[in-house]
Protein backbone atom coordinates (compact mmCIF):
# COMPACT_ATOMS: atom_id res chain seq x y z
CA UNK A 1 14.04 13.81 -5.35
CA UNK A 2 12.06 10.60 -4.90
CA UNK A 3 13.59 7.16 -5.27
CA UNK A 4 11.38 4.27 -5.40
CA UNK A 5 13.28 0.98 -4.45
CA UNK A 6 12.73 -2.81 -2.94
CA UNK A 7 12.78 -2.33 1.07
CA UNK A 8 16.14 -3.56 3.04
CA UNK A 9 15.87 -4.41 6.60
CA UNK A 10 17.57 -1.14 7.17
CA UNK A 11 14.53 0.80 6.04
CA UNK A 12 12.31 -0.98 8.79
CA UNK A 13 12.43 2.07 11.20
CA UNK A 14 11.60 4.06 8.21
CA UNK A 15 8.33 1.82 7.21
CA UNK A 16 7.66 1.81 11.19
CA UNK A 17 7.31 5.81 11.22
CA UNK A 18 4.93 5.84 7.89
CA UNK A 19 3.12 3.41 8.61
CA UNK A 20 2.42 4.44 12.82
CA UNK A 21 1.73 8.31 11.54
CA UNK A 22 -0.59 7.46 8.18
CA UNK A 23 -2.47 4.97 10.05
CA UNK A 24 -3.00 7.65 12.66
CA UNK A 25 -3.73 10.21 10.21
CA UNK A 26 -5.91 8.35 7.53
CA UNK A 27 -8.22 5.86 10.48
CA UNK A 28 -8.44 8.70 13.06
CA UNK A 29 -12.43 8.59 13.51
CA UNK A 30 -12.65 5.46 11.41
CA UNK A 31 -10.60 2.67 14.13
CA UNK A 32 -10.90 3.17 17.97
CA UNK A 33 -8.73 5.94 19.33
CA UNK A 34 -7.24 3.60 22.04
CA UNK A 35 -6.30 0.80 19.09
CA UNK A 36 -4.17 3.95 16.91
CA UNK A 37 -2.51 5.78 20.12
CA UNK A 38 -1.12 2.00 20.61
CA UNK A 39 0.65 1.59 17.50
CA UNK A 40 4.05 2.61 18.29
CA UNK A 41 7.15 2.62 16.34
CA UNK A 42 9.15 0.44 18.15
CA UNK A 43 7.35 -2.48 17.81
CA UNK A 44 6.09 -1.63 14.30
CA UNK A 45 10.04 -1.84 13.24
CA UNK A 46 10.28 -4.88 15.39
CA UNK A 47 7.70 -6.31 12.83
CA UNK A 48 8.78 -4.42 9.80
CA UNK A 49 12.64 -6.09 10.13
CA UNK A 50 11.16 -9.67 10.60
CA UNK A 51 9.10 -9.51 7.64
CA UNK A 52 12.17 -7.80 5.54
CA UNK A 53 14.13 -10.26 7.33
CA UNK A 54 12.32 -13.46 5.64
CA UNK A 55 11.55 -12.08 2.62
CA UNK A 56 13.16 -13.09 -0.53
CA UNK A 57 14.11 -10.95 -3.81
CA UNK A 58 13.12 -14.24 -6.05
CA UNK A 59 9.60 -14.49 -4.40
CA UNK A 60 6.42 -12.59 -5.26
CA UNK A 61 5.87 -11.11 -1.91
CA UNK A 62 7.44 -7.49 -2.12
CA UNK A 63 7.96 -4.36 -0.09
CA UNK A 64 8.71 -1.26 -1.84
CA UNK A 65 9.93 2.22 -0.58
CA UNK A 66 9.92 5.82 -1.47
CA UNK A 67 12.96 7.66 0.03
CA UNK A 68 13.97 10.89 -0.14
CA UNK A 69 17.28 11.86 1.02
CA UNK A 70 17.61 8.88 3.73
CA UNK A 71 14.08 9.08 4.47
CA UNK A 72 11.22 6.76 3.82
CA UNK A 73 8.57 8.67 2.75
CA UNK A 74 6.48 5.99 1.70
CA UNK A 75 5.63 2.24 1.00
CA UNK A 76 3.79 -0.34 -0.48
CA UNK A 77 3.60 -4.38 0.13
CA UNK A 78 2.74 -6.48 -2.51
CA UNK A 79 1.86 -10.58 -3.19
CA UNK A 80 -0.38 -13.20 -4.49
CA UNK A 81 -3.71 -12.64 -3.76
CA UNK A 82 -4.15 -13.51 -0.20
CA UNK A 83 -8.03 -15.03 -0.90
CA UNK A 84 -8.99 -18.24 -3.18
CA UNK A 85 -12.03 -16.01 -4.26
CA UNK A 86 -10.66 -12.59 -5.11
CA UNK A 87 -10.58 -12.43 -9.22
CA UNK A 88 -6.62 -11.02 -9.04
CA UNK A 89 -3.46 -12.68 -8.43
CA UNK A 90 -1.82 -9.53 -7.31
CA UNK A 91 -2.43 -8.01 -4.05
CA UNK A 92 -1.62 -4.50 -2.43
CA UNK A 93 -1.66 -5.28 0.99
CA UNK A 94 -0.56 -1.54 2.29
CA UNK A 95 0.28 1.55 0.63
CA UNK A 96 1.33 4.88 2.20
CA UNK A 97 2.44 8.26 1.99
CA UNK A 98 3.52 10.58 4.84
CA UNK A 99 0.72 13.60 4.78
CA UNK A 100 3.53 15.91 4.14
CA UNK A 101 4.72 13.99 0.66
CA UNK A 102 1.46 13.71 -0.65
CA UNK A 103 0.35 15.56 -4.04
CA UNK A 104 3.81 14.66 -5.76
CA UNK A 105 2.86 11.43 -7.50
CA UNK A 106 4.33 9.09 -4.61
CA UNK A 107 1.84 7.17 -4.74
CA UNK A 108 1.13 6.57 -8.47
CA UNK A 109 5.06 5.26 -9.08
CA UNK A 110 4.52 2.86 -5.97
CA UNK A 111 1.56 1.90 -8.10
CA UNK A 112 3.52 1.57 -10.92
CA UNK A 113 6.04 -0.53 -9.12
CA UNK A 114 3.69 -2.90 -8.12
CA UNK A 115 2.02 -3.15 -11.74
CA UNK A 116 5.54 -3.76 -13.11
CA UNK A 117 6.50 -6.72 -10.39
CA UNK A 118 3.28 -8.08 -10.86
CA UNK A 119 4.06 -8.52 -14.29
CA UNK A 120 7.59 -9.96 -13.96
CA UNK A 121 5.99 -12.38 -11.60
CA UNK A 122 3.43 -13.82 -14.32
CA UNK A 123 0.93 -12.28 -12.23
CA UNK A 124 -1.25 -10.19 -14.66
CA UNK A 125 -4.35 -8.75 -12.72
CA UNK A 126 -4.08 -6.82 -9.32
CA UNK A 127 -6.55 -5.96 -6.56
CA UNK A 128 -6.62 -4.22 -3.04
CA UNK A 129 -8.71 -4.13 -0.20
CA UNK A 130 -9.72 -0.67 1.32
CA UNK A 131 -11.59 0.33 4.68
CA UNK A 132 -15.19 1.56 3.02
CA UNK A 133 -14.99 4.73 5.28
CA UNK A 134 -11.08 5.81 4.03
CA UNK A 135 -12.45 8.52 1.54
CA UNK A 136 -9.00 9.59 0.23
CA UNK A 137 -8.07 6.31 -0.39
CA UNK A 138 -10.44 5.18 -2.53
CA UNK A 139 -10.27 8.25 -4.14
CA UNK A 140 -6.97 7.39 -5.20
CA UNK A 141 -7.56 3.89 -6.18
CA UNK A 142 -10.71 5.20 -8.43
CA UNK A 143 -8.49 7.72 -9.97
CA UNK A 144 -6.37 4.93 -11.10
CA UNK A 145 -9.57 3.46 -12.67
CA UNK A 146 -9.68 1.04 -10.12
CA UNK A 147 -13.08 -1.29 -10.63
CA UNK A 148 -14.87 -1.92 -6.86
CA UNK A 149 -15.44 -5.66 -7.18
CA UNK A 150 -16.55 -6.79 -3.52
CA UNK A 151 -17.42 -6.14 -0.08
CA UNK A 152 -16.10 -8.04 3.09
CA UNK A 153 -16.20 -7.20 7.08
CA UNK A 154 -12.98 -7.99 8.80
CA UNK A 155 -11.67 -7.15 11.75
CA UNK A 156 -8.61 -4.47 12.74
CA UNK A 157 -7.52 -3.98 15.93
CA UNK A 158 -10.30 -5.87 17.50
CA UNK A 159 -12.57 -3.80 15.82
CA UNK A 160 -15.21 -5.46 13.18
CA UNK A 161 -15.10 -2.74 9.84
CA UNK A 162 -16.45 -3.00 6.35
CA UNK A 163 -14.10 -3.27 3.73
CA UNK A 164 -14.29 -2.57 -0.32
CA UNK A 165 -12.10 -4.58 -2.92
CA UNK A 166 -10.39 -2.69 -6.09
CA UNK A 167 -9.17 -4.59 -8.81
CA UNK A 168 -7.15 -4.45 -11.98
CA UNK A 169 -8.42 -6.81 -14.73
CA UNK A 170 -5.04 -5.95 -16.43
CA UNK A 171 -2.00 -5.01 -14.46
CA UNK A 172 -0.80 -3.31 -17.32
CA UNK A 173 -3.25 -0.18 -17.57
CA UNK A 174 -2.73 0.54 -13.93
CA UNK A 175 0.95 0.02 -14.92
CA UNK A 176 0.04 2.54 -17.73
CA UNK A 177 -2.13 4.99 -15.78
CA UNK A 178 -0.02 5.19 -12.70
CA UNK A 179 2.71 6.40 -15.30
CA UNK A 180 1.05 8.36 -17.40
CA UNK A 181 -1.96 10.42 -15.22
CA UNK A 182 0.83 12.04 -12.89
CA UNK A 183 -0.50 15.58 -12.39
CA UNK A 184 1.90 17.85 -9.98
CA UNK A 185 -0.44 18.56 -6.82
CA UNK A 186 -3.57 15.85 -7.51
CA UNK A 187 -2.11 12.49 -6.77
């Protein structure tokens, strides 16, 4: 069984593993080889427990876990938008789901988790960016009726890549379609 809960700073290990193997997984052929064989899961918890370390449970920043057992199987950080421009005041900075936990609606209630903070933070539209070349994820994000909105370059890992914003106009249908368009094996 999945349990879908705000992140302690014991779960930073946890984070550090999904987030070291799905970047690894989801950018291979997309970011330089050299850039993923560095991220390592030592200092990715070193990072992960500072930021759960400073966070706050009154403030709208947010991390949020999927757990089964002991294990985190997944996450998701959420905020205020992080850009004066975007149109959403809700931002999905990261979500992910070990390969192995995918296809059981992980995703989709970390969706829904986000929708419903959102809301209970007065913040009532919600947007994402996405690397242009990560198929499956926008996949997922246009399943969820996700609107593409804008195109940006950036750079990760020293690397310049195009990137393509999803938004929300109203928190509340992704709220409403992360719940309700859970099919067993598709999401």
């Amino acid at each position: 069984m999945i349990h879908i809960r705000i992140a302690e700073c014991a779960d930073a290990p946890g984070i550090a593993r999904v987030h070291a193997a799905t970047w690894k997984e989801a950018y291979k052929g997309i970011l330089d080889d050299a850039y993923l064989g560095s991220l390592s899961q030592k200092r990715l918890a070193t990072r992960w427990r500072a930021t759960l370390g400073h966070r706050k449970e009154d403030l709208d920043e947010q991390v949020f876990v999927a757990v089964q057992g002991k294990d985190v199987v997944g996450f998701l950080t959420l905020g205020a938008s992080r850009e004066a421009f975007a149109p959403w005041e809700s931002e999905i900075g990261m979500i992910y789901v070990l390969k192995e936990n995918r296809g059981a609606g992980i995703g989709r209630v970390l969706m829904k988790a986000a929708a419903d903070h959102s809301i209970r933070r007065g913040m009532f539209s919600c947007g994402l960016w996405v690397l242009r070349d990560n198929g499956g994820g926008r996949d997922f994000y246009e399943a969820l009726k996700g609107e593409t909105t804008g195109r940006k370059t950036d750079s990760v890992g020293g690397q310049l890549v195009q990137l393509v914003a999803y938004w929300w106009r109203d928190v509340a249908t992704l709220a409403d379609r992360s719940a309700t368009a859970f099919q067993p094996g598709r999401n």
